[in-house]
C-alpha atoms as a PDB file:
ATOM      1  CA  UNK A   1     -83.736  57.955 -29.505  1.00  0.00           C
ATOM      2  CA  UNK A   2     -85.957  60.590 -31.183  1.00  0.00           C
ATOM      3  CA  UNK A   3     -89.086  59.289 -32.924  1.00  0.00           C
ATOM      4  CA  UNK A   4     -91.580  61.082 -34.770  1.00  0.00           C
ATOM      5  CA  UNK A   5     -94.729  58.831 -35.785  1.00  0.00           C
ATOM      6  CA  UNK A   6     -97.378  60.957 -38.079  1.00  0.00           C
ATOM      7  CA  UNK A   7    -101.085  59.759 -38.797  1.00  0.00           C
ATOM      8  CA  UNK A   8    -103.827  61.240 -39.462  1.00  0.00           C
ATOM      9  CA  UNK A   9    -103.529  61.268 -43.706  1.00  0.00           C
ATOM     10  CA  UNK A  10    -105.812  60.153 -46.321  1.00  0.00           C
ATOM     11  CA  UNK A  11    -108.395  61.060 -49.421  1.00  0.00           C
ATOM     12  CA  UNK A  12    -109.998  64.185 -49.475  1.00  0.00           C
ATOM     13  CA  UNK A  13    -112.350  66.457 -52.208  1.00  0.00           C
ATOM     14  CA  UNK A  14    -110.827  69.535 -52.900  1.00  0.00           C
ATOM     15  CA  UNK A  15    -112.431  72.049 -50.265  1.00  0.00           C
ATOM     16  CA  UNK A  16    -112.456  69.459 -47.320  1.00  0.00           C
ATOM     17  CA  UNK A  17    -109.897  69.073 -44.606  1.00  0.00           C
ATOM     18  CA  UNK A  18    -107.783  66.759 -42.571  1.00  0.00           C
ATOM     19  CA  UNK A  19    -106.087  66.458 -39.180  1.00  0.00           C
ATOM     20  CA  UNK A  20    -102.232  65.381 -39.133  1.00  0.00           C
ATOM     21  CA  UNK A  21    -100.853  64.267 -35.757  1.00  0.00           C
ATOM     22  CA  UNK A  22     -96.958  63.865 -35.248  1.00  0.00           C
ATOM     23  CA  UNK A  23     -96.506  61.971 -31.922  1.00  0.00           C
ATOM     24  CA  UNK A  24     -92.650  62.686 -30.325  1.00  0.00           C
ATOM     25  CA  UNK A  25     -90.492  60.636 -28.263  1.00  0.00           C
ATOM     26  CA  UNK A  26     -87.072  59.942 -26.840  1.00  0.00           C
ATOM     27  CA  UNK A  27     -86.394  63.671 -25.926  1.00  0.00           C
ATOM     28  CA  UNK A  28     -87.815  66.678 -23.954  1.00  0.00           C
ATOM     29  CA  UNK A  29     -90.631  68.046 -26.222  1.00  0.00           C
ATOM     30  CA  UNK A  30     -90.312  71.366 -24.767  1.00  0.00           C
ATOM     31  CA  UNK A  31     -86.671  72.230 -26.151  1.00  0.00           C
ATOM     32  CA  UNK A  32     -87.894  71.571 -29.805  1.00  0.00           C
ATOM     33  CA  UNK A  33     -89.246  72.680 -32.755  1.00  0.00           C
ATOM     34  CA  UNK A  34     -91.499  70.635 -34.559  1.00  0.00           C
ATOM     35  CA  UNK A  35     -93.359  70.788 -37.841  1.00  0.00           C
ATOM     36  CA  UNK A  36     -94.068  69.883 -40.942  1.00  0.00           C
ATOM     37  CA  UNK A  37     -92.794  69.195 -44.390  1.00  0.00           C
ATOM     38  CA  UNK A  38     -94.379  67.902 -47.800  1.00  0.00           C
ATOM     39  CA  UNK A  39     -93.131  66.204 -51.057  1.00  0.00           C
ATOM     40  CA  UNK A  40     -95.037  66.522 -54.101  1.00  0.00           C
ATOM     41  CA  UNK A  41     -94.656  64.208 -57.243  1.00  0.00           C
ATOM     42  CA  UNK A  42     -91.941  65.715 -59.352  1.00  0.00           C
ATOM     43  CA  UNK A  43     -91.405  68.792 -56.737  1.00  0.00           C
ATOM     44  CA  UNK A  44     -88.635  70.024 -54.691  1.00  0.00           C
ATOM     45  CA  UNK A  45     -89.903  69.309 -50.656  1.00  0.00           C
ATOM     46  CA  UNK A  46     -91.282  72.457 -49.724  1.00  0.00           C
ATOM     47  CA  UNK A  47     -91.475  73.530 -45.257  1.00  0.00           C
ATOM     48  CA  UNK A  48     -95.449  73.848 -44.433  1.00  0.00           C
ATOM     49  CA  UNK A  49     -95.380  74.636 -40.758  1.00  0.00           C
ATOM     50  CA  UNK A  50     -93.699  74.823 -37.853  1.00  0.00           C
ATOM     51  CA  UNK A  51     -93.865  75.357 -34.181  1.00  0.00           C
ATOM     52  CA  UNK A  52     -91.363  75.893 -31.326  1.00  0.00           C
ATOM     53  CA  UNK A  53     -92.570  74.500 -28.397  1.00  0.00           C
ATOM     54  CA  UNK A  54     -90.825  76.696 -25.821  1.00  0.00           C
ATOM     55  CA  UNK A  55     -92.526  80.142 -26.990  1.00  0.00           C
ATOM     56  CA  UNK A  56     -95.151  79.109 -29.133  1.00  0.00           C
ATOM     57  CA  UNK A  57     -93.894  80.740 -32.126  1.00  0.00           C
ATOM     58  CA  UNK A  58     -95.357  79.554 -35.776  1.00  0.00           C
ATOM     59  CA  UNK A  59     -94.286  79.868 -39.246  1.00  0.00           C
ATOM     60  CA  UNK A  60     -96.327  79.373 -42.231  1.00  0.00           C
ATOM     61  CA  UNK A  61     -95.113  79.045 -45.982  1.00  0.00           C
ATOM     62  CA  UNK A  62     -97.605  81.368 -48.002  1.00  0.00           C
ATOM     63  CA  UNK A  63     -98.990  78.422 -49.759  1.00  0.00           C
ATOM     64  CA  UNK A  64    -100.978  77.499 -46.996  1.00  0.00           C
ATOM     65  CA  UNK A  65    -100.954  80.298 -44.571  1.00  0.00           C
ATOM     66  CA  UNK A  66    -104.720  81.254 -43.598  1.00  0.00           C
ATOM     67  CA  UNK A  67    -105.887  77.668 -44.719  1.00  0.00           C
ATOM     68  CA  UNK A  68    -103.357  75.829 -42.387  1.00  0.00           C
ATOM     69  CA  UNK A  69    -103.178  75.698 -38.473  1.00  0.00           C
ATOM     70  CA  UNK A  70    -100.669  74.366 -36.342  1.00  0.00           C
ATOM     71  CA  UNK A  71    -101.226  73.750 -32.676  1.00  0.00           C
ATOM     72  CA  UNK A  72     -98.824  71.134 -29.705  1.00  0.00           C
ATOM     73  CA  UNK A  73    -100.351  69.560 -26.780  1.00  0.00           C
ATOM     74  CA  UNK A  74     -97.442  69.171 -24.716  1.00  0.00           C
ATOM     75  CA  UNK A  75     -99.192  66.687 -22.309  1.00  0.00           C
ATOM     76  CA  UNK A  76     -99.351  64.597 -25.122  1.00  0.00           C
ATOM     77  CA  UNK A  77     -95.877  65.241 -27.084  1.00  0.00           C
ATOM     78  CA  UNK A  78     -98.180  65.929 -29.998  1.00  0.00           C
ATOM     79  CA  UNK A  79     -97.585  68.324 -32.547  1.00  0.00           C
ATOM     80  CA  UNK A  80    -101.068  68.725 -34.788  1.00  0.00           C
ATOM     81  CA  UNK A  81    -101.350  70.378 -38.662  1.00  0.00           C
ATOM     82  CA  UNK A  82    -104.764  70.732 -39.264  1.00  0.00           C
ATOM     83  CA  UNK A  83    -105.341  71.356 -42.944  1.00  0.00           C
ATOM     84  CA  UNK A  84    -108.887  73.277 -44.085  1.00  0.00           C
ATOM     85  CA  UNK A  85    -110.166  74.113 -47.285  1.00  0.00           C
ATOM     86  CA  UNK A  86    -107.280  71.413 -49.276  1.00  0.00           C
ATOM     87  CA  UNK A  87    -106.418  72.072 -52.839  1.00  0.00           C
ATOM     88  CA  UNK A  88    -105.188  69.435 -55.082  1.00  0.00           C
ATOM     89  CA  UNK A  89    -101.678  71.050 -55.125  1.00  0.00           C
ATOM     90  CA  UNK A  90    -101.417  69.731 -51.596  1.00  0.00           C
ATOM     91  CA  UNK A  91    -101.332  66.266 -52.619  1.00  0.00           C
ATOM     92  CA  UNK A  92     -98.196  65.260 -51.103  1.00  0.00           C
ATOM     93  CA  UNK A  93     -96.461  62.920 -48.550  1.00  0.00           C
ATOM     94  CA  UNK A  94     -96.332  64.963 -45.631  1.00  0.00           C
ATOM     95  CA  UNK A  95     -93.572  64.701 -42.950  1.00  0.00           C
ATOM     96  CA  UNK A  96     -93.142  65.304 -39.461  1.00  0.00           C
ATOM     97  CA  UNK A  97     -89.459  66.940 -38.790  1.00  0.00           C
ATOM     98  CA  UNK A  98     -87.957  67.878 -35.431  1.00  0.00           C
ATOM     99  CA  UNK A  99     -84.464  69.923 -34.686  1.00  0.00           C
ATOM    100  CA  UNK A 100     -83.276  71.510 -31.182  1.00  0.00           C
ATOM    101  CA  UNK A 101     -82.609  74.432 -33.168  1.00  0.00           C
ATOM    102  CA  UNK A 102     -85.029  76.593 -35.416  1.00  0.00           C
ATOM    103  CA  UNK A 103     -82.651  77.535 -38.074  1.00  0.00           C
ATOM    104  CA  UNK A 104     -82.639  73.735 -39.348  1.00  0.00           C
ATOM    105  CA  UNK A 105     -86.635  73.814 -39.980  1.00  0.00           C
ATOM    106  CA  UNK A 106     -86.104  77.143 -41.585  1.00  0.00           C
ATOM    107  CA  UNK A 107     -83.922  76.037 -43.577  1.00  0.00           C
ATOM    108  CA  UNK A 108     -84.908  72.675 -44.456  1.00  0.00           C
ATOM    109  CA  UNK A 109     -82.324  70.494 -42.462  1.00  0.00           C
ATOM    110  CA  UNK A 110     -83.861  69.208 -39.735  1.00  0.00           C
ATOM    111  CA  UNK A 111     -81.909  66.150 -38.272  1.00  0.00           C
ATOM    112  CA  UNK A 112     -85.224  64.159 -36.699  1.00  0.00           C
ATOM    113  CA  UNK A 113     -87.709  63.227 -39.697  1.00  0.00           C
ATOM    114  CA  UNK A 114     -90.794  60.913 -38.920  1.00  0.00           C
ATOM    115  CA  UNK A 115     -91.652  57.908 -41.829  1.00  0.00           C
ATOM    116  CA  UNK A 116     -94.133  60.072 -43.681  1.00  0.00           C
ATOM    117  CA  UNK A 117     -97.906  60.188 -44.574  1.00  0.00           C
ATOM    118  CA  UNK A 118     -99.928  60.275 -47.801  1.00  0.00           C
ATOM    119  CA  UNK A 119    -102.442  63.013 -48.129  1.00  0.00           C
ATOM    120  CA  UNK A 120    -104.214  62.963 -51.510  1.00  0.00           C
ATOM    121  CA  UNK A 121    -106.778  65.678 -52.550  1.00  0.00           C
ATOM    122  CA  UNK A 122    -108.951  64.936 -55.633  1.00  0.00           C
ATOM    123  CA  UNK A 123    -110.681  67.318 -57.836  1.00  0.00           C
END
């Protein structure tokens, strides 16, 4: 069984950052790619990040690109967002999505989903 367990949310001032952790089990980490996903009060969920494990490759929506960094640590089956200079336009619950193939975090179907986190960024 796949898991996905995020932490790492919380309060921030605008400017400030955060560290998001997505911890993986119940399949080989390696074969995957991982990343992240956020829902915004009255918006349409929008794809933040991603990473596939094998290759290293990253994608970055341009809301966040050259603010946002994402980074695995396959000894630890951890896939990590960290999150500098945060706007208050990133308040959102932020989820941690997994799919064997990229095309479903490219296109927003991804068929593993972890429980979501809050991240809140005041003015």
């Amino acid at each position: 069984e796949v898991q996905l367990v995020e932490s790492g949310g919380g309060l921030v001032q605008a400017g400030g950052s955060l560290r998001l952790s997505c911890a993986a089990s119940g399949f080989s980490f390696a074969d995957y790619t991982i990343g992240w996903f956020r829902q915004a009060p009255g918006k349409q969920r929008e794809g933040v990040s991603y990473i596939t494990i094998s290759d290293g490759t990253t994608y970055y929506a341009d809301s966040v690109k050259g603010r946002f960094t994402i980074s695995s640590d396959n000894a630890k089956n951890t896939v990590y967002l960290q999150m500098n200079s945060l706007k208050p336009e990133d308040t959102a619950v932020y989820y941690c999505a997994a799919d064997h193939l990229v095309r479903a975090l490219v296109f927003g179907g991804p068929h593993y989903w972890g429980q979501g986190i809050q991240v809140t960024v005041s003015s």
